[in-house]
Protein backbone atom coordinates (compact mmCIF):
# COMPACT_ATOMS: atom_id res chain seq x y z
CA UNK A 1 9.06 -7.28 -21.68
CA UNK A 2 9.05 -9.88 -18.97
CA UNK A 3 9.49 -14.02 -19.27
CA UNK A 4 6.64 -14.87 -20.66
CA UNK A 5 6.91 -12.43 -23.76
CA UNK A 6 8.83 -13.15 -26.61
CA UNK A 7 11.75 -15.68 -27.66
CA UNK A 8 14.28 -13.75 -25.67
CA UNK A 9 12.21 -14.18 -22.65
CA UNK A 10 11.14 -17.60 -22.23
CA UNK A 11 8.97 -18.58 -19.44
CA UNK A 12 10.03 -20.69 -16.78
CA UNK A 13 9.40 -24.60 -16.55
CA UNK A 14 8.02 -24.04 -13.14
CA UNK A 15 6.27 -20.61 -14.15
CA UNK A 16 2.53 -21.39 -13.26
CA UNK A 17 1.05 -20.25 -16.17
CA UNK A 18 -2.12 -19.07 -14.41
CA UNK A 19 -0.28 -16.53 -12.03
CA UNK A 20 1.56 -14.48 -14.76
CA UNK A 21 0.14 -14.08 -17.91
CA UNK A 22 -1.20 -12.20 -21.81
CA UNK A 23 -4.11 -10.45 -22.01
CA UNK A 24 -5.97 -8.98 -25.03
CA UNK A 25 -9.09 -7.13 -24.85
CA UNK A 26 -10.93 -10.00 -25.72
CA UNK A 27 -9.58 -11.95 -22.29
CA UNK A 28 -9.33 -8.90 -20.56
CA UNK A 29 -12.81 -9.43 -19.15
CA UNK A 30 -12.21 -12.88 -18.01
CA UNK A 31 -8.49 -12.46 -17.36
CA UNK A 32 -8.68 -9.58 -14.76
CA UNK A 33 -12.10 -8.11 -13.97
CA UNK A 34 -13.43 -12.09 -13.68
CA UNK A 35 -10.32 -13.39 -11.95
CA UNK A 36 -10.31 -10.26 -9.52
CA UNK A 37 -13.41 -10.83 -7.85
CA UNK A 38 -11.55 -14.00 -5.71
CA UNK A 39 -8.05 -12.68 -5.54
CA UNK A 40 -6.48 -9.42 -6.55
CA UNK A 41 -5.12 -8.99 -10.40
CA UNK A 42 -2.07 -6.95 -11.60
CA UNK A 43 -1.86 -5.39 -14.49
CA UNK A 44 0.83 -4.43 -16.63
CA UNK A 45 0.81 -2.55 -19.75
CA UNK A 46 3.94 -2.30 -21.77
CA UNK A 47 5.48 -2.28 -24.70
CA UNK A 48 8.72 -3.96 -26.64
CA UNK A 49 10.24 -0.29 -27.11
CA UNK A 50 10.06 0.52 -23.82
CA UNK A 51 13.00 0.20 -22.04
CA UNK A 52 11.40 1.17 -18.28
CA UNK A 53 8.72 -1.59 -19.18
CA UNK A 54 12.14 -4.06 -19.18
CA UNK A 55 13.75 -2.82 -16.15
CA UNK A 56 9.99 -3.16 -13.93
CA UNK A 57 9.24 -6.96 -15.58
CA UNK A 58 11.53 -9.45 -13.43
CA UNK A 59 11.24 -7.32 -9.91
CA UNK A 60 7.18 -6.95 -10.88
CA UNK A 61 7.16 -10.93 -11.83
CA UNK A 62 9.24 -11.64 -8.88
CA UNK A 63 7.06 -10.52 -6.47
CA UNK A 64 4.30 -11.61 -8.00
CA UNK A 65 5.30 -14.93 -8.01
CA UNK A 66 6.20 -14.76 -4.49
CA UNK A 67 3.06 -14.24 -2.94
CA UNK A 68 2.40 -17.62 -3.88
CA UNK A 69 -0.76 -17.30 -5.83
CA UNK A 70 -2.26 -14.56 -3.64
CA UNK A 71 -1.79 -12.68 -6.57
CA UNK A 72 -1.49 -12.98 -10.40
CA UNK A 73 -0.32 -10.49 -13.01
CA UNK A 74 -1.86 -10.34 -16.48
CA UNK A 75 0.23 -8.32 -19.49
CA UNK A 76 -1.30 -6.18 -21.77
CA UNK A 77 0.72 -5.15 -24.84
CA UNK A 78 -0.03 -1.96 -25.57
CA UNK A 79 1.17 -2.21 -29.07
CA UNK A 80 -1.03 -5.03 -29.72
CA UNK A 81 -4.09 -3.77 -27.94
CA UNK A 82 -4.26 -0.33 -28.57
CA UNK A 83 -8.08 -0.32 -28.19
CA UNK A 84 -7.83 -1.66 -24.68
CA UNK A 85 -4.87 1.16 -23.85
CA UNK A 86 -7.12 3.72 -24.97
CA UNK A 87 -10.50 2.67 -23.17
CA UNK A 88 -8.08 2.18 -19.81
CA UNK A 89 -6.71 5.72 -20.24
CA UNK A 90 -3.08 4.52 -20.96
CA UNK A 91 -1.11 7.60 -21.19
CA UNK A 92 2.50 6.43 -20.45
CA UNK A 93 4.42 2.84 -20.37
CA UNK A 94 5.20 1.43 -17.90
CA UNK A 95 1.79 1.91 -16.00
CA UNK A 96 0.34 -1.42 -13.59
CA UNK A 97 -3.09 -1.08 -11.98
CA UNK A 98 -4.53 -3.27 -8.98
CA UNK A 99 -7.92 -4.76 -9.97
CA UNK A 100 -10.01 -6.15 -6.68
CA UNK A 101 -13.20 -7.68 -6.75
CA UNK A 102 -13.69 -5.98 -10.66
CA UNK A 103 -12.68 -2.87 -9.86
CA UNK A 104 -8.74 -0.52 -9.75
CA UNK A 105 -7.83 -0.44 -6.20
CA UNK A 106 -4.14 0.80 -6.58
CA UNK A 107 -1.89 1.39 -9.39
CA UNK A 108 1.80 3.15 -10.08
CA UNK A 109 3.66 4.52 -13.54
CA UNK A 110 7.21 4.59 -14.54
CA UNK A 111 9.97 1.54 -13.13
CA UNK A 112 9.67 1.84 -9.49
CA UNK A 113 12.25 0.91 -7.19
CA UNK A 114 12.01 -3.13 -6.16
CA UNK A 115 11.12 -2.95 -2.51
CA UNK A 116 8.13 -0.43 -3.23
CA UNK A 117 6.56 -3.19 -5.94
CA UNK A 118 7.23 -5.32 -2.93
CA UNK A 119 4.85 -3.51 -0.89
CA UNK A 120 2.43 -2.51 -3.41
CA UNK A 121 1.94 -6.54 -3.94
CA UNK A 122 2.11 -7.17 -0.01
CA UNK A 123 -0.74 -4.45 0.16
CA UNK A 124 -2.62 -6.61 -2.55
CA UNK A 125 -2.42 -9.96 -0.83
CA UNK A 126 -4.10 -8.07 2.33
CA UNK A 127 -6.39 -6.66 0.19
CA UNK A 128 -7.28 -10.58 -0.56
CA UNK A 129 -7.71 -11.11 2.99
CA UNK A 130 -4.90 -12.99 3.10
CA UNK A 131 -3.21 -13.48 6.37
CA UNK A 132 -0.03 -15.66 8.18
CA UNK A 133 -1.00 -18.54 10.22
CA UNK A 134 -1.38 -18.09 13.80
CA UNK A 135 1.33 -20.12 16.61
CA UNK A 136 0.69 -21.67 19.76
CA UNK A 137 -2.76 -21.26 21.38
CA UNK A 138 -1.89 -19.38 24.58
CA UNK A 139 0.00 -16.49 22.20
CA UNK A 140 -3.19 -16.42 20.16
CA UNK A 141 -5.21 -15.69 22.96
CA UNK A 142 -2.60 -12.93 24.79
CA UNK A 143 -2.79 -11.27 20.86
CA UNK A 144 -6.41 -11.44 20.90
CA UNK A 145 -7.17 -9.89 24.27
CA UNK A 146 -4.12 -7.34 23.55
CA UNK A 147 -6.32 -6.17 20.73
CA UNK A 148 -9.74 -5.88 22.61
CA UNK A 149 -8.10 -4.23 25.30
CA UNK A 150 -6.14 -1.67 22.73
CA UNK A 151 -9.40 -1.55 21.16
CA UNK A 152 -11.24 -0.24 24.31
CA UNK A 153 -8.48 2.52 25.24
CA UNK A 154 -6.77 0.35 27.76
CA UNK A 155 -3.18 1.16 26.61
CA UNK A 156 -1.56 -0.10 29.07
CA UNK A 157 -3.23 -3.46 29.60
CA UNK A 158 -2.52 -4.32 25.61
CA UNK A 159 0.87 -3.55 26.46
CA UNK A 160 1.09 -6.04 28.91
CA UNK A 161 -0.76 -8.82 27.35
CA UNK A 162 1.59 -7.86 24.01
CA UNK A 163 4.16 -8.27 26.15
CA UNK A 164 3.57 -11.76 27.62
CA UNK A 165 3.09 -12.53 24.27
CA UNK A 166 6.02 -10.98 22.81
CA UNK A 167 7.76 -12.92 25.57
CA UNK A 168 6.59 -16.22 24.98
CA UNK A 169 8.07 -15.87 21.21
CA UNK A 170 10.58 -13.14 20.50
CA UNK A 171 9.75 -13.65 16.66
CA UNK A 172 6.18 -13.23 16.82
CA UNK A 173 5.85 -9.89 14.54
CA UNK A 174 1.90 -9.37 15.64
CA UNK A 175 3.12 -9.04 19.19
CA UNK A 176 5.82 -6.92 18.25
CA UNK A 177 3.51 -4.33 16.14
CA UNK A 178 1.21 -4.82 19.13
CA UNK A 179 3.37 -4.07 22.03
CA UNK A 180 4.58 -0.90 19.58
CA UNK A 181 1.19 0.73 18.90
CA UNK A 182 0.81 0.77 22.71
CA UNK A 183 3.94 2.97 23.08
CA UNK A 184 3.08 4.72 19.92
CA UNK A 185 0.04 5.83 21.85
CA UNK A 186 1.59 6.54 24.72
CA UNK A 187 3.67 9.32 23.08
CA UNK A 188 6.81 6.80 23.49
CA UNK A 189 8.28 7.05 20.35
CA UNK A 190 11.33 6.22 20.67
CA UNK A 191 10.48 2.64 22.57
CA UNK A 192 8.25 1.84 19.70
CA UNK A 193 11.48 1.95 17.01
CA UNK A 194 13.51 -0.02 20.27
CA UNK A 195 10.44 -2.50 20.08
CA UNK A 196 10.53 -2.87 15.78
CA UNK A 197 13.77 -3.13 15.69
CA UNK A 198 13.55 -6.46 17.71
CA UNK A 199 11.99 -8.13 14.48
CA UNK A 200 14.18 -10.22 12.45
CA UNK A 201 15.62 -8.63 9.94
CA UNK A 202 13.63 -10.41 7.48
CA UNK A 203 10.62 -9.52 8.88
CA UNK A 204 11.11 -5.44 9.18
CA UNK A 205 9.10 -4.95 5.55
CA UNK A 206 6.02 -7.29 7.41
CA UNK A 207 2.88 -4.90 6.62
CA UNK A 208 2.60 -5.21 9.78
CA UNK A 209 5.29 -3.09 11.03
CA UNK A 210 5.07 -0.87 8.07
CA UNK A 211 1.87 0.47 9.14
CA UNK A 212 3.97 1.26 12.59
CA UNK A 213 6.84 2.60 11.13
CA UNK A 214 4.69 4.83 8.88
CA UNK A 215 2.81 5.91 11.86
CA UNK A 216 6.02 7.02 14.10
CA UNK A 217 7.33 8.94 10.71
CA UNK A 218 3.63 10.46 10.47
CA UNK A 219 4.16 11.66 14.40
CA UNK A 220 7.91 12.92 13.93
CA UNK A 221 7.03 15.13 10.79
CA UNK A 222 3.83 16.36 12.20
CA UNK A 223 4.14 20.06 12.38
CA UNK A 224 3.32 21.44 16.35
CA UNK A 225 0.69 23.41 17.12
CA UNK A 226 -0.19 24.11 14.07
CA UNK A 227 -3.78 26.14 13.77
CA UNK A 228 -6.00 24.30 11.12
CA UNK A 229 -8.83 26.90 11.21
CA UNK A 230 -6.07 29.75 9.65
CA UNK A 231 -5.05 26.98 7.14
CA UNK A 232 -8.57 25.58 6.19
CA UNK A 233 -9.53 29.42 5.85
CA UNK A 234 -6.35 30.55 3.42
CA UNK A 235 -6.95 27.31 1.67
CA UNK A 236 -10.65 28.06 1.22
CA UNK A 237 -10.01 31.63 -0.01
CA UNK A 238 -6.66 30.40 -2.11
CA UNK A 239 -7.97 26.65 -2.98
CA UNK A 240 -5.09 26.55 -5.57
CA UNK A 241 -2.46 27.03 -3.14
CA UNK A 242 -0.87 23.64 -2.79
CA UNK A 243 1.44 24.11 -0.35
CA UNK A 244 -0.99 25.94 1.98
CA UNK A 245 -3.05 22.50 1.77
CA UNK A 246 -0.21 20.77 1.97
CA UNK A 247 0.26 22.08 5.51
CA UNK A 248 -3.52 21.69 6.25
CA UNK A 249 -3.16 18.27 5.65
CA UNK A 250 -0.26 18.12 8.22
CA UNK A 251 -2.11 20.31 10.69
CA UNK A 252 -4.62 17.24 10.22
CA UNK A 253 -2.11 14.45 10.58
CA UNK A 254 -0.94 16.62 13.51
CA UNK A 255 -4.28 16.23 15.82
CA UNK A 256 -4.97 12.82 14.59
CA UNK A 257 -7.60 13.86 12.18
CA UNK A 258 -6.00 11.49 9.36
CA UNK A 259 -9.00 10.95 7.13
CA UNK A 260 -9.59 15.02 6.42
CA UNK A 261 -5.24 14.52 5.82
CA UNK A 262 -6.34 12.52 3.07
CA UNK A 263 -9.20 14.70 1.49
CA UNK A 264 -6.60 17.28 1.14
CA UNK A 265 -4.04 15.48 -0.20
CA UNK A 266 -6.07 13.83 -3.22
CA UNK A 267 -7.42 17.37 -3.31
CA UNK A 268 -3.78 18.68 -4.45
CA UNK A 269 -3.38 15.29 -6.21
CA UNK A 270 -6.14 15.88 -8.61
CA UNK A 271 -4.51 19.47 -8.72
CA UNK A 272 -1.39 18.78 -10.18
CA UNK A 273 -0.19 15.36 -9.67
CA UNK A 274 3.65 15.99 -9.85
CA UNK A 275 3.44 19.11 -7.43
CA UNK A 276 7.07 19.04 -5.33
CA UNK A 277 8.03 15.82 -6.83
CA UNK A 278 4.54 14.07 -5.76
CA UNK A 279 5.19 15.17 -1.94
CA UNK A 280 1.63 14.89 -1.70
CA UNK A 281 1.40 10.98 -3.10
CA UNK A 282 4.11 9.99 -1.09
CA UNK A 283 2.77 11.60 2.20
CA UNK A 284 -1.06 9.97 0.96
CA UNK A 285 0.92 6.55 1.08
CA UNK A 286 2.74 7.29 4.23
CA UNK A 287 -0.78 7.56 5.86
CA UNK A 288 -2.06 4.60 3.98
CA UNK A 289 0.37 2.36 5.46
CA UNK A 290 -0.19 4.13 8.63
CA UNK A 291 -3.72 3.38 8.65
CA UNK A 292 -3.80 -0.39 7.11
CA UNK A 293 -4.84 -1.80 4.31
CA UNK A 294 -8.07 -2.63 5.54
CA UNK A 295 -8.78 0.24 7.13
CA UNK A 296 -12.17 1.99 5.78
CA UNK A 297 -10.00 5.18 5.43
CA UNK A 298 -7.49 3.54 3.22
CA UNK A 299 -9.88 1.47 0.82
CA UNK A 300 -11.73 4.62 0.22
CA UNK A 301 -8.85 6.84 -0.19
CA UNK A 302 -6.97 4.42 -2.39
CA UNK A 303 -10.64 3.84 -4.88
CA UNK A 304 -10.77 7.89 -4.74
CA UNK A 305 -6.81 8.15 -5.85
CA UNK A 306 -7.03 5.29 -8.39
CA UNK A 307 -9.99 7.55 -10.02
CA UNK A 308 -7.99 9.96 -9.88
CA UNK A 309 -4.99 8.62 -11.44
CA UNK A 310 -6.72 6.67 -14.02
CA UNK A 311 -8.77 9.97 -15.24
């Protein structure tokens, strides 16, 4: 697996060997739970049989290496460290956990698609507190009262002081995701997707507008009027009825109650995992992004699912 494994994978001349590489369980300790107390630390266990493990490698390494040192990824070879596998919980190749300041923070099985290792690794380097320069002065200060005034309820002052900065550079994605969370909160849905769609188109994966998008998909799928005291009280009498906690949780997301959204959806996580093709993962993530990386909600949510997953 990967280019730094093996004679038919040769690693790069310009491969920094300190951002991608082997780990036993005697350098585990230094390798990942060491290293990931300055910067985040991915972790991939695989194995030469596995043909998944092969497919994951170069998109994994790729965007690995493209966060520039934000991030490194250590290998573990399952084959070879079987006493490491086992302590970890290793039940199926390819699995990759997030270690942050010593501890899993995130993690995914089986070859995902390429643009959702590309988010899982964005989500790490703002995990590292990592975060794009600023631009002229005068845009930095209309951001910076956009978000104190956002951050006081004055909707539609932030949307004016996004706006001026928005105006001053089209480009300028935290004035974009500003001036969209304003309409988002006015109920203006369909102005906030006019307002993302402005973004370059190699910008419209920024975290930054992810968390937006994921919010505007979180209000459009939001069941109406849905009564969450006759849900909480079949699910309490029925707790092993996941889809009647499945609608809880969107009865939550519905009146803005997002962190009880995520009790109940780890709840039917650490159910059944694979319940309707992991509709209850994918919605957990859809209110991760929705929330922010950062957000208190989302680091506890994400430690809480990583136990979980790595059970």
């Amino acid at each position: 697996m990967g280019s730094i494994l093996g004679e038919n994978n040769p690693t790069p001349a310009n491969q920094a060997p300190d951002i991608i590489k082997d780990a036993s369980i005697e350098s585990f300790e230094a390798d990942v739970i060491s290293a990931s107390m300055t910067a985040p630390v991915v972790v991939d266990f695989w194995a030469d049989w596995c043909g998944p493990c092969k497919q994951l490698a170069p998109a994994l390494e790729k965007a690995v290496l493209a966060a520039g040192g934000k991030v490194s990824l250590v290998k573990v070879d399952i084959d070879k460290n079987q006493m490491l596998a086992s302590q970890l919980r290793i039940q199926s190749i390819p699995t990759v956990y997030a270690f942050y300041q010593g501890r899993p923070v995130d993690g995914f099985q089986g070859a995902v698609p390429e643009s959702e290792i590309k988010d899982f690794v964005e989500r790490l380097t703002q995990l590292g507190g990592e975060e794009d320069g600023g631009g002229a002065q005068g845009i930095e200060d209309y951001l910076s009262a956009g978000e104190a005034a956002l951050h006081e309820g004055d909707i539609l002052a932030a949307a004016q002081l996004f706006g001026q900065a928005a105006e001053a550079d089209p480009t300028n994605i935290t004035a974009l995701a500003g001036l969209a969370r304003c309409q988002l909160a006015s109920g203006d849905l369909e102005q906030a997707k006019q307002t993302l769609e402005l973004a370059p188109p190699d910008k419209q994966n920024d975290a930054a507008l992810v968390g937006i998008k994921a919010s505007i998909a979180l209000a459009e799928t939001a069941p109406k009027g849905g009564d969450v005291g006759d849900l909480k009280t079949q699910s309490e009498a029925d707790p092993a009825n996941l889809e009647i906690r499945f609608e809880l949780a969107g009865a939550y997301i519905g009146m803005g109650s997002l962190e009880s959204a995520i009790d109940e959806l780890l709840a039917i996580i650490e159910r059944d995992r694979e319940w309707n093709e992991e509709a209850a993962r994918k919605k957990l993530l859809t209110l991760f992004d929705a929330l922010g990386g950062g957000h208190p909600a989302t680091l506890r949510g994400r430690r809480r699912l990583s136990s979980i997953l790595f059970s």
